[in-house]
PDB file of N, CA and C in Angstrom:
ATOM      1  N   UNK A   1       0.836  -1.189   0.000  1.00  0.00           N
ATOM      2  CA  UNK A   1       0.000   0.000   0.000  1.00  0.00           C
ATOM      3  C   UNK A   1       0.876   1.246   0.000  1.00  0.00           C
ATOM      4  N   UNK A   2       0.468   1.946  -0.421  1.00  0.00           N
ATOM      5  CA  UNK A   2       0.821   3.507  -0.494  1.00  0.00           C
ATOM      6  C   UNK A   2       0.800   4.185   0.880  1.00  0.00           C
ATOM      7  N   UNK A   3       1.435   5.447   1.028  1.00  0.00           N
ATOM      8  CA  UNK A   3       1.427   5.872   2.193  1.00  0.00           C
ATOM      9  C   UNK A   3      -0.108   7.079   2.367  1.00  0.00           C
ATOM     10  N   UNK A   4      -0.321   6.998   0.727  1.00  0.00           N
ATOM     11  CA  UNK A   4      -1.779   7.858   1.579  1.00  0.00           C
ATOM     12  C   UNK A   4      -2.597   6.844   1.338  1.00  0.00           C
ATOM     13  N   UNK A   5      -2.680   5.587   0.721  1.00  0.00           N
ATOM     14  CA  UNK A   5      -3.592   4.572   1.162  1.00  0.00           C
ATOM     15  C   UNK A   5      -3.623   4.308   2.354  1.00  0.00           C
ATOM     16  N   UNK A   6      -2.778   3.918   2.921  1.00  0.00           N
ATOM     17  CA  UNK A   6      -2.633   3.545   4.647  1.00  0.00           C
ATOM     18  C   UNK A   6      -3.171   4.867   5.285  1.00  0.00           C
ATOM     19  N   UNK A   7      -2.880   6.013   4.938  1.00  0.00           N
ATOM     20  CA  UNK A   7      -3.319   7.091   5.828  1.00  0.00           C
ATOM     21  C   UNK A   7      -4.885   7.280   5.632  1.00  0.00           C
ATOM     22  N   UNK A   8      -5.638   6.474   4.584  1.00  0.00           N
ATOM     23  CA  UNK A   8      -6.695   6.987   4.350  1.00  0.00           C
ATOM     24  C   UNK A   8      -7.706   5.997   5.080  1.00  0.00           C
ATOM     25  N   UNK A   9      -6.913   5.014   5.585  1.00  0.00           N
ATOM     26  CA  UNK A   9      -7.488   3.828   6.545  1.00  0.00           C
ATOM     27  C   UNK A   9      -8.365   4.128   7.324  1.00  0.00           C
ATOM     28  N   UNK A  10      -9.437   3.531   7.838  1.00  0.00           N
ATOM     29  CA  UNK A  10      -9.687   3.982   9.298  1.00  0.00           C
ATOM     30  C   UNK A  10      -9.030   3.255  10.494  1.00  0.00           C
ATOM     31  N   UNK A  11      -9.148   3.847  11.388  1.00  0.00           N
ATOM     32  CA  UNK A  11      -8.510   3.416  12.892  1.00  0.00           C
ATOM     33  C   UNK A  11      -8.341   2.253  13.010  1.00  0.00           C
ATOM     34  N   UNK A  12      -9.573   1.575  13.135  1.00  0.00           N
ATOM     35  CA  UNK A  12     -10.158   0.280  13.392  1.00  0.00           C
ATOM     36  C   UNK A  12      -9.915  -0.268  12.373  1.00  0.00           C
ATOM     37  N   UNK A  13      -9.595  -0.702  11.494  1.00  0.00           N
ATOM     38  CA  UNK A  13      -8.498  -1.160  10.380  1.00  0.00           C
ATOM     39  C   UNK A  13      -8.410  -2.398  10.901  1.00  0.00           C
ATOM     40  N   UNK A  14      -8.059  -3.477  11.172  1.00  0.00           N
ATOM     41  CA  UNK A  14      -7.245  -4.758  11.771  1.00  0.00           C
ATOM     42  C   UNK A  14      -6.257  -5.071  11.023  1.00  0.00           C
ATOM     43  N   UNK A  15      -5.116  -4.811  11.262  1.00  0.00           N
ATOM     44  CA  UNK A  15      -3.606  -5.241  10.736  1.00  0.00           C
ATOM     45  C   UNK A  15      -3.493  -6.357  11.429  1.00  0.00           C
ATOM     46  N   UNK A  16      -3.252  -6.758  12.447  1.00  0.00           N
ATOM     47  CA  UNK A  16      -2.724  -7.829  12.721  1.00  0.00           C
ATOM     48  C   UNK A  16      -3.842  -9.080  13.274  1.00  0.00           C
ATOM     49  N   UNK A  17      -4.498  -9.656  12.554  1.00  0.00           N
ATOM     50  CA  UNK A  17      -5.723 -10.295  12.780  1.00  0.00           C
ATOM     51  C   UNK A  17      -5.613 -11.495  14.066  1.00  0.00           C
ATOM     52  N   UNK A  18      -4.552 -12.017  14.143  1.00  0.00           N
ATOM     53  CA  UNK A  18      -3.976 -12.888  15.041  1.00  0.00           C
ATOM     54  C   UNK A  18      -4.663 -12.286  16.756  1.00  0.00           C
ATOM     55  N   UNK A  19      -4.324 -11.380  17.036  1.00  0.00           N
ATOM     56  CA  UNK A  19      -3.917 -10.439  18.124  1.00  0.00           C
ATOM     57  C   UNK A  19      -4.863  -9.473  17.971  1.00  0.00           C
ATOM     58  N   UNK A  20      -5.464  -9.220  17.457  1.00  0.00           N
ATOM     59  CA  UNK A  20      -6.618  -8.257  17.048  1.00  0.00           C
ATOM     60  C   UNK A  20      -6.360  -6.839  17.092  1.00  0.00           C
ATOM     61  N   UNK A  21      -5.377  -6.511  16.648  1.00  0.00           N
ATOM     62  CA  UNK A  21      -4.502  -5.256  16.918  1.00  0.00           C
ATOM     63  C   UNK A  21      -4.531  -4.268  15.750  1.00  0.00           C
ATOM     64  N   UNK A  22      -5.598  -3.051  15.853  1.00  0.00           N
ATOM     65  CA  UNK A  22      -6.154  -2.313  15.100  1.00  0.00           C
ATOM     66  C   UNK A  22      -4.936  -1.178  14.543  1.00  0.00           C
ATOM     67  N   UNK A  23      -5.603  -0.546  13.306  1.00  0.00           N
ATOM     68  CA  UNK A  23      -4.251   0.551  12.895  1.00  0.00           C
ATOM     69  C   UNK A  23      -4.293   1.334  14.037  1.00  0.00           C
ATOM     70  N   UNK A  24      -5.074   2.057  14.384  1.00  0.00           N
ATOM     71  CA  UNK A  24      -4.764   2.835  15.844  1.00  0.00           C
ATOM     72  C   UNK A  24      -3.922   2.624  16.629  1.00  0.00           C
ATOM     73  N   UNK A  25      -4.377   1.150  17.255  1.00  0.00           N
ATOM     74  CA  UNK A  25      -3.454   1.098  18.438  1.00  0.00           C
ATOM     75  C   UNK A  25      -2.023   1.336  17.576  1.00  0.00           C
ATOM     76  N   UNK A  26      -1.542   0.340  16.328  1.00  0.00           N
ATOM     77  CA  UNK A  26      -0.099   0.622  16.117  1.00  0.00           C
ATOM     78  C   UNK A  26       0.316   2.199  15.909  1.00  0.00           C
ATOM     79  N   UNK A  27      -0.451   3.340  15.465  1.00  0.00           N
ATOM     80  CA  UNK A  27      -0.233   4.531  14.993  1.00  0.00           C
ATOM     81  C   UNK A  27       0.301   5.055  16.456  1.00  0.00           C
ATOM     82  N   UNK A  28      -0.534   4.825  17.647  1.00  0.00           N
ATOM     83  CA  UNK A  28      -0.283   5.364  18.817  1.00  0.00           C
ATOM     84  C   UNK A  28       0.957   4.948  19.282  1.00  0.00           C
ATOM     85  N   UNK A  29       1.371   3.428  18.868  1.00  0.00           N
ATOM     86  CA  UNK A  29       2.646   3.010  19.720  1.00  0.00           C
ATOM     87  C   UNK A  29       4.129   3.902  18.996  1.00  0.00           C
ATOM     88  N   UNK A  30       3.193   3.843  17.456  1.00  0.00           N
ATOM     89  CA  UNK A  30       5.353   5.109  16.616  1.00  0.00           C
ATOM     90  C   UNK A  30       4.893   6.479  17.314  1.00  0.00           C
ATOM     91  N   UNK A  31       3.631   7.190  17.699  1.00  0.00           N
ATOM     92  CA  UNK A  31       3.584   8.438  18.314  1.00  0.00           C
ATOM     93  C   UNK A  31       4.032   8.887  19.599  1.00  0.00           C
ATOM     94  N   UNK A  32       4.366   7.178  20.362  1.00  0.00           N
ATOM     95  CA  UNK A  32       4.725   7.179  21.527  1.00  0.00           C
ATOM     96  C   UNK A  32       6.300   6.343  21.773  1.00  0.00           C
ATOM     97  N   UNK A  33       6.727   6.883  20.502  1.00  0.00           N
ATOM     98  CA  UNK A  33       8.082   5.820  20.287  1.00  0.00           C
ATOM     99  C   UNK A  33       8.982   4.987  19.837  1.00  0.00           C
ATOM    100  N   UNK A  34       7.458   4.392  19.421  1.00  0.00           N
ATOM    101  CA  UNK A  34       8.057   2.653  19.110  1.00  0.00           C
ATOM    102  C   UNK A  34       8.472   2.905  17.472  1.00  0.00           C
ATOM    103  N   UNK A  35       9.862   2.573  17.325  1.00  0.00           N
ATOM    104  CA  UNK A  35      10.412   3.554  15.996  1.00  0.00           C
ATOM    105  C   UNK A  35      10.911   2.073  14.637  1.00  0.00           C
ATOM    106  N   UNK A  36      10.493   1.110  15.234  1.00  0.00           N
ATOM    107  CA  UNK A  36      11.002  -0.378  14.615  1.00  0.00           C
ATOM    108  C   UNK A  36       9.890  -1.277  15.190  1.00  0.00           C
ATOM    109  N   UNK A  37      10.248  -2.227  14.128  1.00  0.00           N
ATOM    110  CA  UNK A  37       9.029  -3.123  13.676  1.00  0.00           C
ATOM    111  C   UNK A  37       9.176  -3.927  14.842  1.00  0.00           C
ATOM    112  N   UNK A  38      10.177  -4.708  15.751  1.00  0.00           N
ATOM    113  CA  UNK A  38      10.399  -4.843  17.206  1.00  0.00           C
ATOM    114  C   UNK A  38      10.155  -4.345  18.119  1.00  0.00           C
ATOM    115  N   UNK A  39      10.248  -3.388  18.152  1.00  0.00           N
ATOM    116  CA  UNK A  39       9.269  -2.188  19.216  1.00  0.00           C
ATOM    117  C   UNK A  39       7.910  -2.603  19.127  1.00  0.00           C
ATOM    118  N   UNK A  40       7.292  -2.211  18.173  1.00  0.00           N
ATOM    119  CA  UNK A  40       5.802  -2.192  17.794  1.00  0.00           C
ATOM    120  C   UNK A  40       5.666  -3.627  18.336  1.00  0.00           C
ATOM    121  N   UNK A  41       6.022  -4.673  18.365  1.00  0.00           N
ATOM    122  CA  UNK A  41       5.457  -6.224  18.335  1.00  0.00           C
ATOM    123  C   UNK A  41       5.748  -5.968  19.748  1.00  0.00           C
ATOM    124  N   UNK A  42       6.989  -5.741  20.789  1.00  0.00           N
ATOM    125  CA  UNK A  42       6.610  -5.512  21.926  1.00  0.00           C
ATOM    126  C   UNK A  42       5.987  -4.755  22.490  1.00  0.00           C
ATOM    127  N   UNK A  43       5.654  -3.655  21.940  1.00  0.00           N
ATOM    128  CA  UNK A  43       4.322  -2.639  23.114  1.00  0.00           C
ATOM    129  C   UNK A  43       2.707  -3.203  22.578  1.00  0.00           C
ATOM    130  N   UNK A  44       2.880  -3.832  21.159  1.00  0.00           N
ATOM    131  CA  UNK A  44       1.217  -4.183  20.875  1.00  0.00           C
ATOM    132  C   UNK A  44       1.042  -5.834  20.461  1.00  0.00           C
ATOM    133  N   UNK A  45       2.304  -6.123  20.698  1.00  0.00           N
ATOM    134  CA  UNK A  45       2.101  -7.820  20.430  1.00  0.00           C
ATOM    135  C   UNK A  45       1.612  -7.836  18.823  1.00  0.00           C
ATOM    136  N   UNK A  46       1.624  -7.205  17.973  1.00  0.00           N
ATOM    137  CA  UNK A  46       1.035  -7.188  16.675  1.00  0.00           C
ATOM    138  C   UNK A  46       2.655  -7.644  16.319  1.00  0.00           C
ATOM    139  N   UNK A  47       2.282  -9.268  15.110  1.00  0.00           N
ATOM    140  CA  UNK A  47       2.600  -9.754  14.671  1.00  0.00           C
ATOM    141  C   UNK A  47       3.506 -10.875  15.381  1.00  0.00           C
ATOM    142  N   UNK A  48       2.942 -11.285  16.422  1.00  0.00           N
ATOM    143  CA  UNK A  48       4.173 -12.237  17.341  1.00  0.00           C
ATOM    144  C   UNK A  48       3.339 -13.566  17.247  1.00  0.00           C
ATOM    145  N   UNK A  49       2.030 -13.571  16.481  1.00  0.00           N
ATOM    146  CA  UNK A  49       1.650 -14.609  16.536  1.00  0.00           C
ATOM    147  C   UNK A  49       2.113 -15.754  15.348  1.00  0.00           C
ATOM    148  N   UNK A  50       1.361 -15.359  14.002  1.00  0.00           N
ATOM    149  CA  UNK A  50       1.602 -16.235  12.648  1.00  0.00           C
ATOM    150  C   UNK A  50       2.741 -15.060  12.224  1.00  0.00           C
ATOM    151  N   UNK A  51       3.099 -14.074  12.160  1.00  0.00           N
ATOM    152  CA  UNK A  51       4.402 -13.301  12.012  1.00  0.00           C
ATOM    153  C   UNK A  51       3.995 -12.668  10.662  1.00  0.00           C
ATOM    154  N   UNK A  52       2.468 -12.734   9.631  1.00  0.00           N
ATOM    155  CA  UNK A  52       2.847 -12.038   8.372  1.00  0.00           C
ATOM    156  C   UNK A  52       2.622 -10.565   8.332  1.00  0.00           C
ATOM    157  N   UNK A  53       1.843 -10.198   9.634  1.00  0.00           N
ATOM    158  CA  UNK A  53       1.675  -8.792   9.086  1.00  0.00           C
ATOM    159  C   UNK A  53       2.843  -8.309  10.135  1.00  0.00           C
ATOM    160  N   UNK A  54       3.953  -8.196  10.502  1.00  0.00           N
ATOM    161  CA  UNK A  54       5.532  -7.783   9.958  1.00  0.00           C
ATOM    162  C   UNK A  54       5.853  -7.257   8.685  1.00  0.00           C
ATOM    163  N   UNK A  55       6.307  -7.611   7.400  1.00  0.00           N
ATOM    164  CA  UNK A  55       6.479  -7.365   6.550  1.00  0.00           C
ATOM    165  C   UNK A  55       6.410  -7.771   5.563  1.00  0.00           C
ATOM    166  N   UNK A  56       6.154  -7.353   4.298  1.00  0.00           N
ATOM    167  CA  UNK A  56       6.090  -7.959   2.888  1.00  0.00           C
ATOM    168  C   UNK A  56       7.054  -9.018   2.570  1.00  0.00           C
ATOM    169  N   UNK A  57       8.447  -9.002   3.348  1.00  0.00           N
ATOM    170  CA  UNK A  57       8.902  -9.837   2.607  1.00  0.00           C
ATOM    171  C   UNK A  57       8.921 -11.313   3.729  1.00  0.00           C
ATOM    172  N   UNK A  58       8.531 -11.132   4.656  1.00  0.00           N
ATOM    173  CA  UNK A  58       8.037 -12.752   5.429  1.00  0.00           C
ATOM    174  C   UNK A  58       6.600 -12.601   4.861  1.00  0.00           C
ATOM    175  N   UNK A  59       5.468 -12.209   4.469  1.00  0.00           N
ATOM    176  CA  UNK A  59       3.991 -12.528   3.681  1.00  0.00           C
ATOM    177  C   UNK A  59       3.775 -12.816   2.186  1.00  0.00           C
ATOM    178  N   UNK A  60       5.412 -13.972   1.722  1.00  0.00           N
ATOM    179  CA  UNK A  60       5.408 -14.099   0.526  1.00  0.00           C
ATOM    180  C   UNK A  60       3.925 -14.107  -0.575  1.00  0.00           C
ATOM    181  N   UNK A  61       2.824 -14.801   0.445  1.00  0.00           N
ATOM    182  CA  UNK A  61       1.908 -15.010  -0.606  1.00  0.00           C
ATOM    183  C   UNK A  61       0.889 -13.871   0.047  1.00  0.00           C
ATOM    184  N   UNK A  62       0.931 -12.957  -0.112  1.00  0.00           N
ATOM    185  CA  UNK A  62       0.359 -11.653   0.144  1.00  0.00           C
ATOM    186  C   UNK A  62      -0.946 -12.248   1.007  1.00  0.00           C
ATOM    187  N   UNK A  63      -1.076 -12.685   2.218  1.00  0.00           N
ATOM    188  CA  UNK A  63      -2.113 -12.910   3.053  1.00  0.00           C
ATOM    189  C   UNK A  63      -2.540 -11.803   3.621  1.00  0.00           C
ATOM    190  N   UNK A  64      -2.131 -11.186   3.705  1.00  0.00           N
ATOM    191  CA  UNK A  64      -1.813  -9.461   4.613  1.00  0.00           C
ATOM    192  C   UNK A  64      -1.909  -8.360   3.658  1.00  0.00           C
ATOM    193  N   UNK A  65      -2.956  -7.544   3.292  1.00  0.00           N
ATOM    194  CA  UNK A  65      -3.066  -6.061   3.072  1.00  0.00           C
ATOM    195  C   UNK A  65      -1.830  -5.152   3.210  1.00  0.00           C
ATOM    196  N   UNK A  66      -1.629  -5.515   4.659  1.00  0.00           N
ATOM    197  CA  UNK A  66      -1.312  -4.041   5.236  1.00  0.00           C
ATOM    198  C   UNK A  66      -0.052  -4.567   6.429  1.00  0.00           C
ATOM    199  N   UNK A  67       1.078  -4.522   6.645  1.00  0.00           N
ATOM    200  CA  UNK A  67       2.335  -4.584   6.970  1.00  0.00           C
ATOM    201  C   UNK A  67       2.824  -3.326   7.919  1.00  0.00           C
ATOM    202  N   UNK A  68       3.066  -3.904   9.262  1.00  0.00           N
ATOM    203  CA  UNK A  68       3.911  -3.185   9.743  1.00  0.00           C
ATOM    204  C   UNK A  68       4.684  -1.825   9.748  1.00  0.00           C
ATOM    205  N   UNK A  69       6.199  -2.842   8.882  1.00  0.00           N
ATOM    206  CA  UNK A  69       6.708  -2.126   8.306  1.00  0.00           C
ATOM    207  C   UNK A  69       6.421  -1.455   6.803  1.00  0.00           C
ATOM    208  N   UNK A  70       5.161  -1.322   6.824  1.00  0.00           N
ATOM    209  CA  UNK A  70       4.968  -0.355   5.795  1.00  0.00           C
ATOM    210  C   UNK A  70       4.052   0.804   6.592  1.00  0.00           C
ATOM    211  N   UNK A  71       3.505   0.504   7.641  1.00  0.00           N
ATOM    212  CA  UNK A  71       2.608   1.566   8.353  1.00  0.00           C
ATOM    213  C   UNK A  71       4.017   2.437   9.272  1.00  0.00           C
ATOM    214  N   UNK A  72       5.216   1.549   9.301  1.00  0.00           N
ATOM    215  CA  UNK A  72       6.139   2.401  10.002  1.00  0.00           C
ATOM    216  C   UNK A  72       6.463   3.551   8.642  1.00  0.00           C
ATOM    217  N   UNK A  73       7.146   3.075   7.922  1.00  0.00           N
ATOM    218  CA  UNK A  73       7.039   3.828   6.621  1.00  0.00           C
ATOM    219  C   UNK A  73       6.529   5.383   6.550  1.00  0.00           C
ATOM    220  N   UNK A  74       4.980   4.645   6.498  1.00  0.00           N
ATOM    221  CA  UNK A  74       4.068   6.017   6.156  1.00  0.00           C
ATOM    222  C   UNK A  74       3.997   7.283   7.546  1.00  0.00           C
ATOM    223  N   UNK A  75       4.112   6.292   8.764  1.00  0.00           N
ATOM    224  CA  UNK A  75       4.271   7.747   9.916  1.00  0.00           C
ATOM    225  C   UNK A  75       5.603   7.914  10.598  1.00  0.00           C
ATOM    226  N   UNK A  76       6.449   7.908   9.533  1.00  0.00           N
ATOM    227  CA  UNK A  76       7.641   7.879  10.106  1.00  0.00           C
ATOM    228  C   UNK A  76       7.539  10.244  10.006  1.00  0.00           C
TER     229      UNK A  76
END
């Protein structure tokens, strides 16, 4: 996704379906810090379960929309 696709998301979005961990909560954890895709999985547990929404290149067969490190990306 693009960075104004992702921005045009709503909140409640679900990125990480495992963990049920909405774009919000991750937007709040880089506003409060969390500056790497390790960070983010420790303050919101998003992606520690099946691991694809991390990044494009562990979600070889595109199961996942929307990536992590691509939402770090866009609010960097």
């Amino acid at each position: 996704m693009t960075k104004d696709e992702i921005k045009a998301l709503d909140l409640d979005y679900e990125v990480c379906l495992c963990m049920n961990i909405t774009l919000g909560e991750i937007i709040t954890a880089i506003k409060d810090g969390e500056d790497t895709v390790e960070k983010l999985m420790d303050s919101t547990e998003a992606g520690t379960a099946c691991e694809l929404c991390q990044s494009c290149s562990i979600d070889e067969d595109e199961d996942r929309e929307l990536h992590l490190d691509e939402i770090l990306n866009a609010y960097k």
